[in-house]
Structures are given as C-alpha cells and as structure tokens.
PDB file of N, CA and C in Angstrom:
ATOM      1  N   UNK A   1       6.244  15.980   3.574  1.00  0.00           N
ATOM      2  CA  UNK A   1       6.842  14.671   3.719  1.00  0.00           C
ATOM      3  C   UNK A   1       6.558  13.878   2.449  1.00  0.00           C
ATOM      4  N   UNK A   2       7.632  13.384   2.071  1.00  0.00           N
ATOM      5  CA  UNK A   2       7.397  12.295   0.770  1.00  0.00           C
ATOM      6  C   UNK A   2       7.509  10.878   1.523  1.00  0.00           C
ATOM      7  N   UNK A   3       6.525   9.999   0.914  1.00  0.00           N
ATOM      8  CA  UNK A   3       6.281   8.813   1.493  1.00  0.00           C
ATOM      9  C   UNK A   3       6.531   7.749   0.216  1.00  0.00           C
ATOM     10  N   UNK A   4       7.478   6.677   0.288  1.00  0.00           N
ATOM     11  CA  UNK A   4       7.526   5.746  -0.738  1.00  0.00           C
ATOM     12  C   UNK A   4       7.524   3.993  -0.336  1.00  0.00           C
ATOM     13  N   UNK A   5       6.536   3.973  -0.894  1.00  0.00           N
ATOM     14  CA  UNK A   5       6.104   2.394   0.116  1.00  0.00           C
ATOM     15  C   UNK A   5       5.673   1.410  -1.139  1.00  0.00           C
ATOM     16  N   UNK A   6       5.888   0.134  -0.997  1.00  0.00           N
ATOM     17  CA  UNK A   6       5.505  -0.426  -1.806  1.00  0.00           C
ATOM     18  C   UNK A   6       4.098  -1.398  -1.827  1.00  0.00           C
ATOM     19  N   UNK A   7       3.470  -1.378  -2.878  1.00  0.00           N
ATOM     20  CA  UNK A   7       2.227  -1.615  -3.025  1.00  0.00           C
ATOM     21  C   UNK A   7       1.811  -2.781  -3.351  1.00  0.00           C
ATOM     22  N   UNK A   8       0.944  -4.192  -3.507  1.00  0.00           N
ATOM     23  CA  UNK A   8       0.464  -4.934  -3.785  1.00  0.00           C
ATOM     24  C   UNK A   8      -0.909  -4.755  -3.886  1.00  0.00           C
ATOM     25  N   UNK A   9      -0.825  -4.946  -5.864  1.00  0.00           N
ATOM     26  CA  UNK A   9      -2.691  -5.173  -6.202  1.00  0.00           C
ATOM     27  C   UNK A   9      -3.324  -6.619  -6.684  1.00  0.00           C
ATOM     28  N   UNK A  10      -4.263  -6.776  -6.131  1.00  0.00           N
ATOM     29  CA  UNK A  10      -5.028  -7.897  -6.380  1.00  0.00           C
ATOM     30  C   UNK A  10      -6.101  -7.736  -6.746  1.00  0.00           C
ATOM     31  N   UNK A  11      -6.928  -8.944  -7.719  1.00  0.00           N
ATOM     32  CA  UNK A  11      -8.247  -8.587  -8.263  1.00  0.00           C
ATOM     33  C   UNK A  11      -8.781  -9.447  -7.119  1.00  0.00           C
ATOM     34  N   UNK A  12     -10.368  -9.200  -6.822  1.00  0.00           N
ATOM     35  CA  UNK A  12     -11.019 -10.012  -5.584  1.00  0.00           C
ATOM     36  C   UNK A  12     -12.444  -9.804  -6.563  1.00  0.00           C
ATOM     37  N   UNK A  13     -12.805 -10.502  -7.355  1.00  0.00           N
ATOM     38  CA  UNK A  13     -13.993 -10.392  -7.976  1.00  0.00           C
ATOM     39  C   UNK A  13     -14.201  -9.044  -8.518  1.00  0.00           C
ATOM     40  N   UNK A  14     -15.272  -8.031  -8.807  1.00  0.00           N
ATOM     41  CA  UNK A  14     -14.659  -6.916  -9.444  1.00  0.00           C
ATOM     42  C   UNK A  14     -14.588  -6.142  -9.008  1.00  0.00           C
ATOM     43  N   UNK A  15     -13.464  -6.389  -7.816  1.00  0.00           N
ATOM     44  CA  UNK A  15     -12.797  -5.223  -7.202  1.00  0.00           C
ATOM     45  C   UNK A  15     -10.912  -5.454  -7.334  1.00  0.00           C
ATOM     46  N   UNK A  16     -10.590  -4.449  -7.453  1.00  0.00           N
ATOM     47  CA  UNK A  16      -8.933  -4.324  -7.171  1.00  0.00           C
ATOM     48  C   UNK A  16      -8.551  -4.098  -6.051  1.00  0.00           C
ATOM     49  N   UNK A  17      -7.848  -4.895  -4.882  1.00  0.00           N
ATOM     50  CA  UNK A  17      -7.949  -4.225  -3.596  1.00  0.00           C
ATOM     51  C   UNK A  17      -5.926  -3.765  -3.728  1.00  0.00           C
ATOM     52  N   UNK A  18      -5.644  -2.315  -3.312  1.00  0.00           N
ATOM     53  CA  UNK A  18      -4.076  -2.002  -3.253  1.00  0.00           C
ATOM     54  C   UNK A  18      -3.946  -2.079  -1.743  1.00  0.00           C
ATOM     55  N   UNK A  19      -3.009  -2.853  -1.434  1.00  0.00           N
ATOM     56  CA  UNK A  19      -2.445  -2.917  -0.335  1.00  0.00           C
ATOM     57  C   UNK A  19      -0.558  -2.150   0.265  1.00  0.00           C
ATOM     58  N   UNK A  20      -0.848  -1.501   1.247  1.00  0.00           N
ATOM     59  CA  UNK A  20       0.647  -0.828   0.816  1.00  0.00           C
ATOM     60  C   UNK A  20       1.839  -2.143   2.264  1.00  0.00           C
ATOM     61  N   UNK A  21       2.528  -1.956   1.905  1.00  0.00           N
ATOM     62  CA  UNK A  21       3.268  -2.922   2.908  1.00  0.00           C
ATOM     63  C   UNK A  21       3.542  -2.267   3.808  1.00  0.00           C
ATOM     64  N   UNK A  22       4.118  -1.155   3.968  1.00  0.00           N
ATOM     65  CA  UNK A  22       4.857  -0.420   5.161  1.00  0.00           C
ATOM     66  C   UNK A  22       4.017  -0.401   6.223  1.00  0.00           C
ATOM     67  N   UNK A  23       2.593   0.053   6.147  1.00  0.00           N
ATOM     68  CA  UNK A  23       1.756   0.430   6.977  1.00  0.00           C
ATOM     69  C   UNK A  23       0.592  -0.395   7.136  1.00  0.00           C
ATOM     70  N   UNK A  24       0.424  -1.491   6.265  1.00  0.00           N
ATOM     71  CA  UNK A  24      -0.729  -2.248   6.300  1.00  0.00           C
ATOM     72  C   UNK A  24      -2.628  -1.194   5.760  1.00  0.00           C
ATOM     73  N   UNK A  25      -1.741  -0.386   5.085  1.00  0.00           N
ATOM     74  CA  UNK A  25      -3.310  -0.014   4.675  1.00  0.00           C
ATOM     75  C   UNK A  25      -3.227  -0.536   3.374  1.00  0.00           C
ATOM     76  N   UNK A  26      -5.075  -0.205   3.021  1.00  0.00           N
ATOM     77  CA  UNK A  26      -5.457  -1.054   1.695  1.00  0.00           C
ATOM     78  C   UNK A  26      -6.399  -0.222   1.787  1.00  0.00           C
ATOM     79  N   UNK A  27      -6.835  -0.596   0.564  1.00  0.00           N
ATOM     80  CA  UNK A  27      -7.958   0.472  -0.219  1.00  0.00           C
ATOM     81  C   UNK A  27      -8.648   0.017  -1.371  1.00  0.00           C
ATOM     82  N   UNK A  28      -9.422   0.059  -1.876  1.00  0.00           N
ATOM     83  CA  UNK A  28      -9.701  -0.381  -3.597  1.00  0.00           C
ATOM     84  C   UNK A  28     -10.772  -0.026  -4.206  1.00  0.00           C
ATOM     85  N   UNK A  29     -10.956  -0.066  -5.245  1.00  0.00           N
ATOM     86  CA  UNK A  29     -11.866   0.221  -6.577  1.00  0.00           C
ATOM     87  C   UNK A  29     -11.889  -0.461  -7.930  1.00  0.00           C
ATOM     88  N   UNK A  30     -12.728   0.054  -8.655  1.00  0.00           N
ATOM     89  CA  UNK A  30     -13.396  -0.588  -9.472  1.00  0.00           C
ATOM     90  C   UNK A  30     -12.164  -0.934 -10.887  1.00  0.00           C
ATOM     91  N   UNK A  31     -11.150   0.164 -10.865  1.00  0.00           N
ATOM     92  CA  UNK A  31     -10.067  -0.163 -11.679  1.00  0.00           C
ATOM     93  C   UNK A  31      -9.021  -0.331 -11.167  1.00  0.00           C
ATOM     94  N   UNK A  32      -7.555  -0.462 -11.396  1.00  0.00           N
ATOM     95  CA  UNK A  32      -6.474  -0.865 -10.946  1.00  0.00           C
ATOM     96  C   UNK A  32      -6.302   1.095 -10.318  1.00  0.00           C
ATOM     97  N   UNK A  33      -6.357   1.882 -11.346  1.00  0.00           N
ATOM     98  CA  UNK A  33      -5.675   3.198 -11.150  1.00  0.00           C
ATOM     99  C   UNK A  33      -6.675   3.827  -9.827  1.00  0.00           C
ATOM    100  N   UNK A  34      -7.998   3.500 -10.221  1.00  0.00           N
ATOM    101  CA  UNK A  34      -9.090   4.061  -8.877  1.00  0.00           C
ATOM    102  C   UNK A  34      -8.120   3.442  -7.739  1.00  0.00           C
ATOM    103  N   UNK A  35      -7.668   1.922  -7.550  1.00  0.00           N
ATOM    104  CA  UNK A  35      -7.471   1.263  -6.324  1.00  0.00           C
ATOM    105  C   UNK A  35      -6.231   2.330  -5.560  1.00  0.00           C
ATOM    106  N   UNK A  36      -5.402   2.514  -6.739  1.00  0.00           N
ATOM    107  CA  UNK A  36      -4.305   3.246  -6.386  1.00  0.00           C
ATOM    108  C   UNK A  36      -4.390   4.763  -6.022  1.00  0.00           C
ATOM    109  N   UNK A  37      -5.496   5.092  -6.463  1.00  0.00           N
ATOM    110  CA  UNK A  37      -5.916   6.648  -6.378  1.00  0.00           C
ATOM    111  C   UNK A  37      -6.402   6.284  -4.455  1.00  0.00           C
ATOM    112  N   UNK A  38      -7.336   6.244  -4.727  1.00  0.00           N
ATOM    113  CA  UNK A  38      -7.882   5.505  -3.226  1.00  0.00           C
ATOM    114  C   UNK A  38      -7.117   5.099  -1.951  1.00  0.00           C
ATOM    115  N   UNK A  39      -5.818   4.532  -2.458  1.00  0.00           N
ATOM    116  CA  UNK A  39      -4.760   4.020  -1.920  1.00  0.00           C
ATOM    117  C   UNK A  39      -4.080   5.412  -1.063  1.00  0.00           C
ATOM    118  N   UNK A  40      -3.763   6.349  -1.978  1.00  0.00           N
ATOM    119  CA  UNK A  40      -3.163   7.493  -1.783  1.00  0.00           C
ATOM    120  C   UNK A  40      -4.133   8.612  -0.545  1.00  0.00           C
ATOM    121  N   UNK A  41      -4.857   8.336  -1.133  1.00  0.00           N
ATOM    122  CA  UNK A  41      -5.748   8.640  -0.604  1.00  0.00           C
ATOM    123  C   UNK A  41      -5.868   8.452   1.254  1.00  0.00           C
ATOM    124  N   UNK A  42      -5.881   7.263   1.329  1.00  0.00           N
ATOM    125  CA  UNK A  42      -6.025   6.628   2.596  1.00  0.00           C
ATOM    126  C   UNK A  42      -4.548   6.529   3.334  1.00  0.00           C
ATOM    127  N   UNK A  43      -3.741   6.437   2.457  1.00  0.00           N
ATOM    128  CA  UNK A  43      -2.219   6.715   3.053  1.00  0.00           C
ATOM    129  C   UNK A  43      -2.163   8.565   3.647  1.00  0.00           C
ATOM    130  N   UNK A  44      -2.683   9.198   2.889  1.00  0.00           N
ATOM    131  CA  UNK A  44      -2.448  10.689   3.286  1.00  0.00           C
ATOM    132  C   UNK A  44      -3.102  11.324   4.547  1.00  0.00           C
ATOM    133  N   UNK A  45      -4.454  10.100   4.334  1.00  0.00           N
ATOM    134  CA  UNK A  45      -5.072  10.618   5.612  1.00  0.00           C
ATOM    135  C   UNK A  45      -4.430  10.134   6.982  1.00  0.00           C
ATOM    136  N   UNK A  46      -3.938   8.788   7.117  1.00  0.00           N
ATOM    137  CA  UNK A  46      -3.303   8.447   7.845  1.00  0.00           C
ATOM    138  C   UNK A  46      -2.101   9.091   8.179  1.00  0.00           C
ATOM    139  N   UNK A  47      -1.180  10.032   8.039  1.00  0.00           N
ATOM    140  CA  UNK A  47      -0.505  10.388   7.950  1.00  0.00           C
ATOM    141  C   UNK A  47      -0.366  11.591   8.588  1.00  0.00           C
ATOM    142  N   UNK A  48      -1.855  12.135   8.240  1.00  0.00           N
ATOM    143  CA  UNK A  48      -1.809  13.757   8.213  1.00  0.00           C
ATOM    144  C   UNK A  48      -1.923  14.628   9.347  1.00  0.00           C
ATOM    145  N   UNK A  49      -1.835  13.635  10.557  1.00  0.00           N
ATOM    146  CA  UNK A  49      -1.654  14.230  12.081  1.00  0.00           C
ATOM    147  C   UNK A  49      -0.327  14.136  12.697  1.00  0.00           C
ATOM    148  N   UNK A  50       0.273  13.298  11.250  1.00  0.00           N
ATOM    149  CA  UNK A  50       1.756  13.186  12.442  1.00  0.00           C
ATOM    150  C   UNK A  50       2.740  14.255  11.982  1.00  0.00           C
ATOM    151  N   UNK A  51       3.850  14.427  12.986  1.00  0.00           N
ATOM    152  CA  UNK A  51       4.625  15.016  12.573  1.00  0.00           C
ATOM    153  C   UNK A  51       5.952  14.413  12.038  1.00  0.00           C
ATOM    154  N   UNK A  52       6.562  15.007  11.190  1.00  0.00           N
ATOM    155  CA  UNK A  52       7.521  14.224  10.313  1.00  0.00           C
ATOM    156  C   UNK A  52       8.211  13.758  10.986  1.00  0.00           C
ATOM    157  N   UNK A  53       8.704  14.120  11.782  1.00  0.00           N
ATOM    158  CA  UNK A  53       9.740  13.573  12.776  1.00  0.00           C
ATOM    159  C   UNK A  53       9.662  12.270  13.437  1.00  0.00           C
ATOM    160  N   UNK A  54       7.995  12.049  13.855  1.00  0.00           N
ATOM    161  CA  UNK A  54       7.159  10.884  14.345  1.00  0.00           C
ATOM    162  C   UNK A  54       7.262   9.790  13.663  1.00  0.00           C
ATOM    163  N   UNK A  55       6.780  10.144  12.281  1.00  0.00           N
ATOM    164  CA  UNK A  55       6.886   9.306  11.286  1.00  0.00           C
ATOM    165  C   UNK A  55       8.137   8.207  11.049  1.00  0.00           C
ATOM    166  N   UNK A  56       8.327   6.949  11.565  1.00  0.00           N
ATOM    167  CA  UNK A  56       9.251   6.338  10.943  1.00  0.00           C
ATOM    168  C   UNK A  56       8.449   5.566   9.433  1.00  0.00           C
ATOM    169  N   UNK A  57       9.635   6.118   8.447  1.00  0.00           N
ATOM    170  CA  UNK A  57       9.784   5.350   7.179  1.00  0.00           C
ATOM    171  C   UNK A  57      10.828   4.283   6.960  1.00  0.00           C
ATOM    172  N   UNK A  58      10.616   3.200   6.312  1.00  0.00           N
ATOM    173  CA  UNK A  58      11.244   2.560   5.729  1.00  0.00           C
ATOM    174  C   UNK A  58      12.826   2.897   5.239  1.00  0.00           C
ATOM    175  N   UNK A  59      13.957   2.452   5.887  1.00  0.00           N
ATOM    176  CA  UNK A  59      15.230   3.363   5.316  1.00  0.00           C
ATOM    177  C   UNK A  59      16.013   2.070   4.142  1.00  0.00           C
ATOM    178  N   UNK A  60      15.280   0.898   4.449  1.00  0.00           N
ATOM    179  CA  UNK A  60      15.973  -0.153   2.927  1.00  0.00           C
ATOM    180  C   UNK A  60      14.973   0.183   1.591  1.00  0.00           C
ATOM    181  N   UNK A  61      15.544   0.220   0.872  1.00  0.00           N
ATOM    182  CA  UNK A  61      15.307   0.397  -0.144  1.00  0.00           C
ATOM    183  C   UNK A  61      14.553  -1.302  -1.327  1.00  0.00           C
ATOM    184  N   UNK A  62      15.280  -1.980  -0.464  1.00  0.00           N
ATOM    185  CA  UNK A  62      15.315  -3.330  -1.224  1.00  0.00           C
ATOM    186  C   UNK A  62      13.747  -3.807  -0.616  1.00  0.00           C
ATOM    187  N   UNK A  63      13.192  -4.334  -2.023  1.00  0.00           N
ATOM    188  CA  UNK A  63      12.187  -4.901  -1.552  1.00  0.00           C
ATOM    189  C   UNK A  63      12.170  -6.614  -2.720  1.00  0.00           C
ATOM    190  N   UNK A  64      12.130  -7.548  -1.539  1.00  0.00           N
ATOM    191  CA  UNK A  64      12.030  -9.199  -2.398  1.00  0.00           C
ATOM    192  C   UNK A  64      10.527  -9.224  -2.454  1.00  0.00           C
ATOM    193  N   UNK A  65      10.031  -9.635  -3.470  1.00  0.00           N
ATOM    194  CA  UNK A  65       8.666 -10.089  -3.810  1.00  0.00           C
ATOM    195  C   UNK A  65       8.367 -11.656  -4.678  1.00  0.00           C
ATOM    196  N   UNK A  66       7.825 -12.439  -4.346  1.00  0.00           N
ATOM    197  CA  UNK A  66       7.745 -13.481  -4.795  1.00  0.00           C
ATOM    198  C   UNK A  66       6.623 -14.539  -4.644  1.00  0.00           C
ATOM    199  N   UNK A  67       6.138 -15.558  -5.354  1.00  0.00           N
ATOM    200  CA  UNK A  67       5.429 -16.308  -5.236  1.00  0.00           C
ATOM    201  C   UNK A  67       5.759 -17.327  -4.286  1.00  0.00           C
ATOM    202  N   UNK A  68       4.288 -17.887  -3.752  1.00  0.00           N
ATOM    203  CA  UNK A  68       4.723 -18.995  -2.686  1.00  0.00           C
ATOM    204  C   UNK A  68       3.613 -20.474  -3.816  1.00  0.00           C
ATOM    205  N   UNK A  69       4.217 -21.658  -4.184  1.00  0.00           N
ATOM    206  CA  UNK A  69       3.019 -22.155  -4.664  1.00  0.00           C
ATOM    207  C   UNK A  69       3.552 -23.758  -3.567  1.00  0.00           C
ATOM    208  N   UNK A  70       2.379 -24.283  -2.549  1.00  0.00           N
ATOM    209  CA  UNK A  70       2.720 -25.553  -1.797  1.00  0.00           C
ATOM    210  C   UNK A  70       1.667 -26.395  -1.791  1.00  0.00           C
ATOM    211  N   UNK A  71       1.860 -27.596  -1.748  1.00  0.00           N
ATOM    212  CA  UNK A  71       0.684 -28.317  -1.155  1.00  0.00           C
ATOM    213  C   UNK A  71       0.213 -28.780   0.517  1.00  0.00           C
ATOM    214  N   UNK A  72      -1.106 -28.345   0.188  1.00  0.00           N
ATOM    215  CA  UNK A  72      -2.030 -28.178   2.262  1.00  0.00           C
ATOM    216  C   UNK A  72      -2.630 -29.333   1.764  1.00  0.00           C
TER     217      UNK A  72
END
C-alpha cells in the first residue's frame, strides 16, 4: 500500500514535532528530517495490521493550507 498524506512541521523548543493530517499522528526529533523519518515511521506502524481494503485514504488531492493571524 502507498500512503500519501500531508504533513505539518513545527519547531516546539528543540524539538520538530511532524504532524500528518489524514490520521492525526505526530512524531518528532531533534532535526526536521529525524521528525519526518520518525513520522514514517509511526505512520507504518499504524497501518501495518490493516488490510488495504480497510484502509480508507484520502481520494482529494487538493490540500488549502494557510495562516490564521486574530485578535483574543
């Protein structure tokens, strides 16, 4: 199964935490590429009992990403 999900990284002091959207996992490390290694990581394991068929993926392709800046 190929899995393509999109990712959000953030620094949190000196950590990078990757967050994937589809599934709500996250993961992180000490560099951007560890966070993403890690990432993969934790996506595969999650994964690795289901059967493909089980699996719903994402079928849009389009993903909007954007800043929110307001005053609380």
């Amino acid at each position: 199964m190929n899995f393509k999900g999109t990712i959000i990284i953030k620094q949190e002091k000196e950590w990078f935490v990757a967050s994937c959207l589809e599934n709500n996992i996250a993961s992180q490390g000490k560099t951007i590429d560890k966070a993403i290694e890690n990432l993969k990581e934790a996506i595969a394991l999650y994964y690795e009992d289901e059967n493909e068929e089980e699996v719903i993926l994402p079928k849009n392709d389009q993903v909007y990403i954007t800043t929110l800046e307001m005053a609380i």
